[in-house]
N, C-alpha and C. Protein backbone atom coordinates (compact mmCIF):
# COMPACT_ATOMS: atom_id res chain seq x y z
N UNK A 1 -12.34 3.46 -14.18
CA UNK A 1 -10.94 3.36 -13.85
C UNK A 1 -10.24 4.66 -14.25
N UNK A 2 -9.28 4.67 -15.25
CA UNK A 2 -8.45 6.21 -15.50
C UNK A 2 -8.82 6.26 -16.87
N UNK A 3 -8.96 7.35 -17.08
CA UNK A 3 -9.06 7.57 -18.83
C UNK A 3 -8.35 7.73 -19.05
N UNK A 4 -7.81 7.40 -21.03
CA UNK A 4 -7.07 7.34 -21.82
C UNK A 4 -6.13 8.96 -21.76
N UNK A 5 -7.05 10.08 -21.36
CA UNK A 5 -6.53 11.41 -21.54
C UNK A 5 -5.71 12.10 -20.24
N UNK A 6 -5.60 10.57 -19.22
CA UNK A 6 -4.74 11.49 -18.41
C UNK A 6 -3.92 11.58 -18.33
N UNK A 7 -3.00 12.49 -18.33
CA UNK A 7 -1.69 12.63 -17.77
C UNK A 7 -0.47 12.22 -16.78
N UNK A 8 -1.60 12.22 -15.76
CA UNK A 8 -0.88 12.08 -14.37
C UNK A 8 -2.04 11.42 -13.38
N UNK A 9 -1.64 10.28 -12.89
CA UNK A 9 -2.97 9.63 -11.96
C UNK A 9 -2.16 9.19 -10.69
N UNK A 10 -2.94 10.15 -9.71
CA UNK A 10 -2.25 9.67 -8.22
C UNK A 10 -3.07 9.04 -7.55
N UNK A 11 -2.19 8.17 -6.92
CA UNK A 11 -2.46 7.00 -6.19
C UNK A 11 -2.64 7.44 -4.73
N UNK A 12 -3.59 7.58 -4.15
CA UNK A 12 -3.64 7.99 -2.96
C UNK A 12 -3.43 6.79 -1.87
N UNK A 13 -2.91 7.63 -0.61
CA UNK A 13 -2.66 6.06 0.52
C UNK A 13 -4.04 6.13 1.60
N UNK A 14 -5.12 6.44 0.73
CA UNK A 14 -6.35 5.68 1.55
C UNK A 14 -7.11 5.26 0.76
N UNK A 15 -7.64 4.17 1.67
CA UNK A 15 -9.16 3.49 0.99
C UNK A 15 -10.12 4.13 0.47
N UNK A 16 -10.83 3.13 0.14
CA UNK A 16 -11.76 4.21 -0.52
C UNK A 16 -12.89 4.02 0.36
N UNK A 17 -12.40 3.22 1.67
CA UNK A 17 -13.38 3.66 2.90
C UNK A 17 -12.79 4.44 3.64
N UNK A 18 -11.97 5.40 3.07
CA UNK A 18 -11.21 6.43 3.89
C UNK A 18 -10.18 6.37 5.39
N UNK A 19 -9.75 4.60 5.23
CA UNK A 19 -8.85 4.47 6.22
C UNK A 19 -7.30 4.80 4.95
N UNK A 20 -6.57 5.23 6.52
CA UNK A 20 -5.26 5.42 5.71
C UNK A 20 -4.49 3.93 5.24
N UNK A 21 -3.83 3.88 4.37
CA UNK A 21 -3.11 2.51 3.37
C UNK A 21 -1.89 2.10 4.79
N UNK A 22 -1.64 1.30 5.05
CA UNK A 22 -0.17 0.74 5.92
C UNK A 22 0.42 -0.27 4.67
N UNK A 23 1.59 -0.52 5.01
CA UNK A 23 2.47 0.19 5.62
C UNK A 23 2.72 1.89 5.51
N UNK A 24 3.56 2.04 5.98
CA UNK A 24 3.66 3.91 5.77
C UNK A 24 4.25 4.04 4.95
N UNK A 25 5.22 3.18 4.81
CA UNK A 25 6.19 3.28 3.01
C UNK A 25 5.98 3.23 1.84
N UNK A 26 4.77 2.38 1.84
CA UNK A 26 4.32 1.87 0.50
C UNK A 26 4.21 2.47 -0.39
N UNK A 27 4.21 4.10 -0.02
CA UNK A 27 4.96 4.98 -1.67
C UNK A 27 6.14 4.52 -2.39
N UNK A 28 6.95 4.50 -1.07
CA UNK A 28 8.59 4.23 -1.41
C UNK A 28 8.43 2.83 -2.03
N UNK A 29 8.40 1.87 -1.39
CA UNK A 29 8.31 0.94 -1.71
C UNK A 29 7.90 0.72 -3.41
N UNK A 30 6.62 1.29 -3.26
CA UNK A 30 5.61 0.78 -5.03
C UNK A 30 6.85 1.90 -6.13
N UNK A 31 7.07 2.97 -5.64
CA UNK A 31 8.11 4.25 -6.57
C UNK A 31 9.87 3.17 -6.67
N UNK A 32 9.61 2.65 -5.69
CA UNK A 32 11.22 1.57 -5.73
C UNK A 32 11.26 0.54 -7.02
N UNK A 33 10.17 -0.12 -6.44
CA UNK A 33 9.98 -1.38 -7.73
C UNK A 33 9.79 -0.76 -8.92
N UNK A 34 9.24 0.54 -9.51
CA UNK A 34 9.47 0.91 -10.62
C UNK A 34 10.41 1.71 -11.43
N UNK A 35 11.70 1.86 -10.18
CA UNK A 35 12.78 2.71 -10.59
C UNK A 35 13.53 2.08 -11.73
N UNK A 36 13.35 1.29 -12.23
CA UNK A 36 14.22 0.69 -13.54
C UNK A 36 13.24 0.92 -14.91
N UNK A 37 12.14 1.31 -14.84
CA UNK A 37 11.16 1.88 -15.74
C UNK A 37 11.39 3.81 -15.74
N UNK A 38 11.89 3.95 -17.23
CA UNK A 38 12.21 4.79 -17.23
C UNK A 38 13.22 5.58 -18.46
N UNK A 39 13.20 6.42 -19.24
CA UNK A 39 13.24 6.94 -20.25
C UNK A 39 14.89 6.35 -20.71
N UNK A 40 14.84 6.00 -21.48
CA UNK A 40 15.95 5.13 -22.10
C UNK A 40 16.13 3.92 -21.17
N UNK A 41 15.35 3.55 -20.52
CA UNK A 41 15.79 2.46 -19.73
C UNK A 41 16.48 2.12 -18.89
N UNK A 42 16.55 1.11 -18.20
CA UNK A 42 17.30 1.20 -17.01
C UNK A 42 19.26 1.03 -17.14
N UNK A 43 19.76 1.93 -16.39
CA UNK A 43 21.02 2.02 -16.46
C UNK A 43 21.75 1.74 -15.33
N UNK A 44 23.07 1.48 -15.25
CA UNK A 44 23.39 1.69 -14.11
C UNK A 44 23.98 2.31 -13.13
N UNK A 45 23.14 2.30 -11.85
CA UNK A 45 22.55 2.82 -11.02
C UNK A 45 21.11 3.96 -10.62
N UNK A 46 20.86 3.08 -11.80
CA UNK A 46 19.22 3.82 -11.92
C UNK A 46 18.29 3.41 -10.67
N UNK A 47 18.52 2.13 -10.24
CA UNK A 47 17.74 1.65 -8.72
C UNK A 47 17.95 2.48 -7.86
N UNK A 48 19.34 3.40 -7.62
CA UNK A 48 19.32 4.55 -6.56
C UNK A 48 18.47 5.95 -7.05
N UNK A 49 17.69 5.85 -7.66
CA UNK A 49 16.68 6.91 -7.76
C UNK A 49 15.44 6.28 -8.42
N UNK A 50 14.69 7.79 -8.07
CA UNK A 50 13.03 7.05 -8.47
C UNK A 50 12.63 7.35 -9.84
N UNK A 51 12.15 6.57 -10.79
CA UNK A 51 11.81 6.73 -12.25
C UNK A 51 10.89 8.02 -12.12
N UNK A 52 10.72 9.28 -13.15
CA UNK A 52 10.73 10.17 -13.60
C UNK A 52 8.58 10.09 -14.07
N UNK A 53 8.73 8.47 -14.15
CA UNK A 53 7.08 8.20 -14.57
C UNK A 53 6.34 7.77 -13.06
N UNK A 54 7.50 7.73 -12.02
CA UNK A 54 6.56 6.91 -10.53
C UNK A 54 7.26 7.96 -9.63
N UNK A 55 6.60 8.93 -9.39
CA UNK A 55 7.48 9.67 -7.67
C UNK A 55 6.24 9.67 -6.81
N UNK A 56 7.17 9.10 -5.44
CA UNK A 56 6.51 8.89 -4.09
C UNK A 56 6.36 10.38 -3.66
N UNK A 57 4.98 11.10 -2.88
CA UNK A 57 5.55 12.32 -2.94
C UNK A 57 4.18 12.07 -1.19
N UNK A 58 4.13 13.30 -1.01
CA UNK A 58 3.02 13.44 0.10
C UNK A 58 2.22 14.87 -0.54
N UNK A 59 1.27 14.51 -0.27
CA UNK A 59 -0.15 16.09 -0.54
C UNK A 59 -1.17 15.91 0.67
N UNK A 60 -1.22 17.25 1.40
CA UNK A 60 -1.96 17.30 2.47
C UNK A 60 -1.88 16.29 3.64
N UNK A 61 -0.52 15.82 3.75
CA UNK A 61 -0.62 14.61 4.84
C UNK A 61 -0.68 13.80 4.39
N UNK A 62 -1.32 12.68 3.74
CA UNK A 62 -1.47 11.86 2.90
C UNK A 62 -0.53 11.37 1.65
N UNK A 63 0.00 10.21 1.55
CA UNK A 63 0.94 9.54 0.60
C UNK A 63 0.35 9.06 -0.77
N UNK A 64 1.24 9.50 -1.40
CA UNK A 64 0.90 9.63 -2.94
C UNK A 64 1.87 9.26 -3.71
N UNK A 65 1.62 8.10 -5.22
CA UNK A 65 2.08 8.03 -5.70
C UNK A 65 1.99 8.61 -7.30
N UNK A 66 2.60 9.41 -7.64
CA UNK A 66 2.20 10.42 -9.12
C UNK A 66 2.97 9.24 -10.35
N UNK A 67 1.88 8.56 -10.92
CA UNK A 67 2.18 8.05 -12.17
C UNK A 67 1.67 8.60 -13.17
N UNK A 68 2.80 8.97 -14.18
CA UNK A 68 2.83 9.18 -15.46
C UNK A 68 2.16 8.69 -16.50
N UNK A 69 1.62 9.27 -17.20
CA UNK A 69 1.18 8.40 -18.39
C UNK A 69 2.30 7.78 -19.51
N UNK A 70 3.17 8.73 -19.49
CA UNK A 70 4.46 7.93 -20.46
C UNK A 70 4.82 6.34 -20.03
N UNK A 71 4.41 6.34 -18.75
CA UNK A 71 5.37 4.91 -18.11
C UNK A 71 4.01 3.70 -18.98
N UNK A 72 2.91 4.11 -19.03
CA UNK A 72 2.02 3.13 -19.69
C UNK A 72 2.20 2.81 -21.15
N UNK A 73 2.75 4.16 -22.07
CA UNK A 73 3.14 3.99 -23.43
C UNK A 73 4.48 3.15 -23.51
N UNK A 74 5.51 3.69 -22.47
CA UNK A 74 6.54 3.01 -23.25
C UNK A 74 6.76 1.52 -22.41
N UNK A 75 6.06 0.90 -20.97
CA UNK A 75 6.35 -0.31 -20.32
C UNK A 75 4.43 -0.22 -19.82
N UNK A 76 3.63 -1.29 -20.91
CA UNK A 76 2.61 -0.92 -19.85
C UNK A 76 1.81 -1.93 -19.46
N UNK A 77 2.98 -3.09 -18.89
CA UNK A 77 3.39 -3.65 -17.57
C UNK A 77 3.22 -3.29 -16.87
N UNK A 78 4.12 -2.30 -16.57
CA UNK A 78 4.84 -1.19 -15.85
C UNK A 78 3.30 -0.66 -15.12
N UNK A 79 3.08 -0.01 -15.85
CA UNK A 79 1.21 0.84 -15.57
C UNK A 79 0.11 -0.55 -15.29
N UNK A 80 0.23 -1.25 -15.74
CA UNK A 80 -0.78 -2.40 -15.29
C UNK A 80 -0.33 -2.66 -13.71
N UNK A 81 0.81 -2.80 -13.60
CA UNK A 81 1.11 -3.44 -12.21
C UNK A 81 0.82 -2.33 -11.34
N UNK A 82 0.92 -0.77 -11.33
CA UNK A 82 1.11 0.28 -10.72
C UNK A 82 -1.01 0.14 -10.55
N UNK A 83 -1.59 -0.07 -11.50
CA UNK A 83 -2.79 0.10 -11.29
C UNK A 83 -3.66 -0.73 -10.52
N UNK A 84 -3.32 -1.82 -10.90
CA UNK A 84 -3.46 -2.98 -9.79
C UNK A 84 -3.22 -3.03 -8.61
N UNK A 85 -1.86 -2.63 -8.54
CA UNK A 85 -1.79 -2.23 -6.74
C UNK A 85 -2.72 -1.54 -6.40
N UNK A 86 -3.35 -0.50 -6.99
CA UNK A 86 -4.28 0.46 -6.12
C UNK A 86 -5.60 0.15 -6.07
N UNK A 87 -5.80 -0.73 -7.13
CA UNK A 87 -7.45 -1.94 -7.20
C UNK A 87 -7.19 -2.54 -6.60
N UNK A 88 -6.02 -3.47 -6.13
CA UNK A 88 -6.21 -4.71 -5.48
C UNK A 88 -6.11 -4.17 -3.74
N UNK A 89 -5.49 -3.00 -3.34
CA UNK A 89 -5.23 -2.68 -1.80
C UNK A 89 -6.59 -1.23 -1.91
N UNK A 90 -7.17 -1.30 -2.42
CA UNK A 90 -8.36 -0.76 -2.42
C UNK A 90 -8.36 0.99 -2.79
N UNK A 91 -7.09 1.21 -3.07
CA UNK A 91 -6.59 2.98 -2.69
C UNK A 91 -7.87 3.66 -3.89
N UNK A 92 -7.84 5.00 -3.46
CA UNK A 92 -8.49 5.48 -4.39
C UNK A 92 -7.35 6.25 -5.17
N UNK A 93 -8.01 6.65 -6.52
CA UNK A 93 -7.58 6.79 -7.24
C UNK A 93 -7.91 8.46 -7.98
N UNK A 94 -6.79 9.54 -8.47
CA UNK A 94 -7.42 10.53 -8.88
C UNK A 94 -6.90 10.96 -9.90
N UNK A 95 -7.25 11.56 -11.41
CA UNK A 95 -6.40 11.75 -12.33
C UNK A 95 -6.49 13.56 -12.08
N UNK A 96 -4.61 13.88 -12.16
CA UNK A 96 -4.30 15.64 -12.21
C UNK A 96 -3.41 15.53 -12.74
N UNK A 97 -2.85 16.38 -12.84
CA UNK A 97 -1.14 17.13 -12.89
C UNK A 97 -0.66 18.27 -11.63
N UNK A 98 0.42 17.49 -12.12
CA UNK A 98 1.38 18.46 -10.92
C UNK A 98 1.25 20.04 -11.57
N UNK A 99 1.03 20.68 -10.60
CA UNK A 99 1.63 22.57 -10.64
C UNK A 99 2.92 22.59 -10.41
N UNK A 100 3.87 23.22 -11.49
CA UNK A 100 5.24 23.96 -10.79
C UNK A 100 4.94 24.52 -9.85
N UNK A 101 5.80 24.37 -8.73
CA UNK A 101 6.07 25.54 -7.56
C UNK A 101 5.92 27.11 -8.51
């Protein structure tokens, strides 16, 4: 699954029989439900943006969701449910970090 030492584990939107994930949103979507997870907690109007530990992003064509390792220390709920989605809809899974531009 992910080791303890990663940082950053993206959720890719294909199988791991290499079909692409549907719906097409389901970044947005999975980065939505976790917008109230998030460094001091949820405030309001924190649902109009995406938590800082879940951004929906795209790499090479392909939809990606970049979870944090903080979101597992401080809600890890939060990281159980995010991981499960990608075991249970089959996505593969890769641990990196983002490069600054």
């Amino acid at each position: 699954m992910v080791s303890s030492s990663a940082k950053e584990v993206f959720i890719q939107g294909i199988t791991t029989s290499g079909k692409a994930f549907r719906p097409s949103d389901w970044a947005e979507r999975l980065a939505g439900v976790m917008s109230s997870f998030r460094p001091g907690g949820a405030q309001p109007g924190s649902h109009l943006s995406y938590s800082p530990w879940c951004i929906p992003t795209s790499i090479g064509g392909i939809k990606v969701v970049i979870v944090n390792r903080e979101l597992r220390e401080h809600e890890p709920m939060a990281w159980d449910f995010c991981m499960n989605f990608a075991k249970d809809n089959d996505l593969q899974i890769a641990e990196a970090c983002r490069v600054p531009d």
